[in-house]
Protein backbone atom coordinates (compact mmCIF):
# COMPACT_ATOMS: atom_id res chain seq x y z
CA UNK A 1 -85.61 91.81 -124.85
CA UNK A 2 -84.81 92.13 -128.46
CA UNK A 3 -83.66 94.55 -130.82
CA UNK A 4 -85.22 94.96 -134.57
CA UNK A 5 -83.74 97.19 -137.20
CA UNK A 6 -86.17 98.36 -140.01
CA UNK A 7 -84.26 99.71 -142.95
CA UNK A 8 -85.88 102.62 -145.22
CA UNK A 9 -84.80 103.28 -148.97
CA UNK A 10 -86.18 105.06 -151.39
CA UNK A 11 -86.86 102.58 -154.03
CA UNK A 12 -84.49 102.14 -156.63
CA UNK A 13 -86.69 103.97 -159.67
CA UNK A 14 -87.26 107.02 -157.51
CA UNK A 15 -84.28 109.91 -157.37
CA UNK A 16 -82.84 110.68 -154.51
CA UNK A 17 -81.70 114.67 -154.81
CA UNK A 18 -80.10 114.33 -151.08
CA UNK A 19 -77.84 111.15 -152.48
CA UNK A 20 -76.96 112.86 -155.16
CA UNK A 21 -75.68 115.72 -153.13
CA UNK A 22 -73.28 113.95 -151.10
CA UNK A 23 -72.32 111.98 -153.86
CA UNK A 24 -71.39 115.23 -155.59
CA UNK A 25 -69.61 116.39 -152.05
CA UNK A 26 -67.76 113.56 -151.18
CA UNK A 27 -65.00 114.26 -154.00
CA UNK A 28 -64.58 118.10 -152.86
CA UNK A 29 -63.73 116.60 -149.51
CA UNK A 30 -61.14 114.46 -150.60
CA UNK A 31 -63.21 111.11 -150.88
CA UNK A 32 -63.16 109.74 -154.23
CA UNK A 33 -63.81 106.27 -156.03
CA UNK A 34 -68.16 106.96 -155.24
CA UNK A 35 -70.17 106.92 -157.91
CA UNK A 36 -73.55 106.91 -156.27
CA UNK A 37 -74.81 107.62 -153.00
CA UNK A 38 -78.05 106.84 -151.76
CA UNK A 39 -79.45 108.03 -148.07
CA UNK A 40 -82.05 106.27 -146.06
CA UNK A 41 -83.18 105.93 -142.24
CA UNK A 42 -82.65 103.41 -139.46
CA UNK A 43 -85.28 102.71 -136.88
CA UNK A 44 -84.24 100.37 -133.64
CA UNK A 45 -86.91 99.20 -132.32
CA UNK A 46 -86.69 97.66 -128.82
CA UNK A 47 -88.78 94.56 -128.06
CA UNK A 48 -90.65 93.91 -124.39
CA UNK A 49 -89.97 89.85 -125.21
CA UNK A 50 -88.75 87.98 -127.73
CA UNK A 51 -88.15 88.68 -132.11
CA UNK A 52 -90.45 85.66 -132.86
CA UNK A 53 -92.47 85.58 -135.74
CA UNK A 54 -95.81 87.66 -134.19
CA UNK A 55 -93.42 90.41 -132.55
CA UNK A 56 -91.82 90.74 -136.45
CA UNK A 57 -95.33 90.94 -137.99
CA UNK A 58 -96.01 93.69 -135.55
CA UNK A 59 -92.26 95.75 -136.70
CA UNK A 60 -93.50 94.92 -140.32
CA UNK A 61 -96.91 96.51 -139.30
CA UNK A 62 -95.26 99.58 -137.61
CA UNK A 63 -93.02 99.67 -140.87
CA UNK A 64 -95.78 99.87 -143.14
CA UNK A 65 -98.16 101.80 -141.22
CA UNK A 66 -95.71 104.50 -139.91
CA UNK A 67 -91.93 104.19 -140.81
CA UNK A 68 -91.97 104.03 -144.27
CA UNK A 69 -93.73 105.60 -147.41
CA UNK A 70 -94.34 102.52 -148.92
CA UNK A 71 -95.28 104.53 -152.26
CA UNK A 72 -91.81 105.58 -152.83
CA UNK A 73 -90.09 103.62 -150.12
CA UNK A 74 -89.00 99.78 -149.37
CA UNK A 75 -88.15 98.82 -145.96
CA UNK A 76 -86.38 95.86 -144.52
CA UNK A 77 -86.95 93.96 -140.50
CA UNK A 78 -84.41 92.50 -139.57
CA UNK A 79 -83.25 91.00 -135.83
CA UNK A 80 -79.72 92.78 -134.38
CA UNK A 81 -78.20 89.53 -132.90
């Protein structure tokens, strides 16, 4: 069994309004020394064998098809080891 973790950002050109607003937060809360903030989402997906190449393709299929927006997002696979 394997674990694969598929990374979601907006990409870089498009704003990202939620970001932005904990940027703007963090000082208010004490935090400072951030100048940007940018928010994405984790998936974990849980393999039935092994991360080989085809089981990848398949995450990088998923990614595409379902996970991420690929208009406005990029997404990286990667293997939790």
């Amino acid at each position: 069994m394997a674990r694969v973790i598929v990374d979601v950002m907006l990409k870089p050109e498009i704003l990202d309004p939620q970001g932005r607003a904990i940027a703007r937060a963090l000082p208010r809360l004490g935090f400072s020394g951030v100048s940007a903030v940018r928010q994405g989402k984790r998936f974990e997906v849980e393999l039935e064998g092994p991360a080989d190449e085809a089981a990848l393709g398949e995450v990088r299929k998923m990614a595409e098809t379902l996970l991420a927006n690929t208009v406005i997002e990029d997404y990286t696979v990667r293997v939790e080891g």
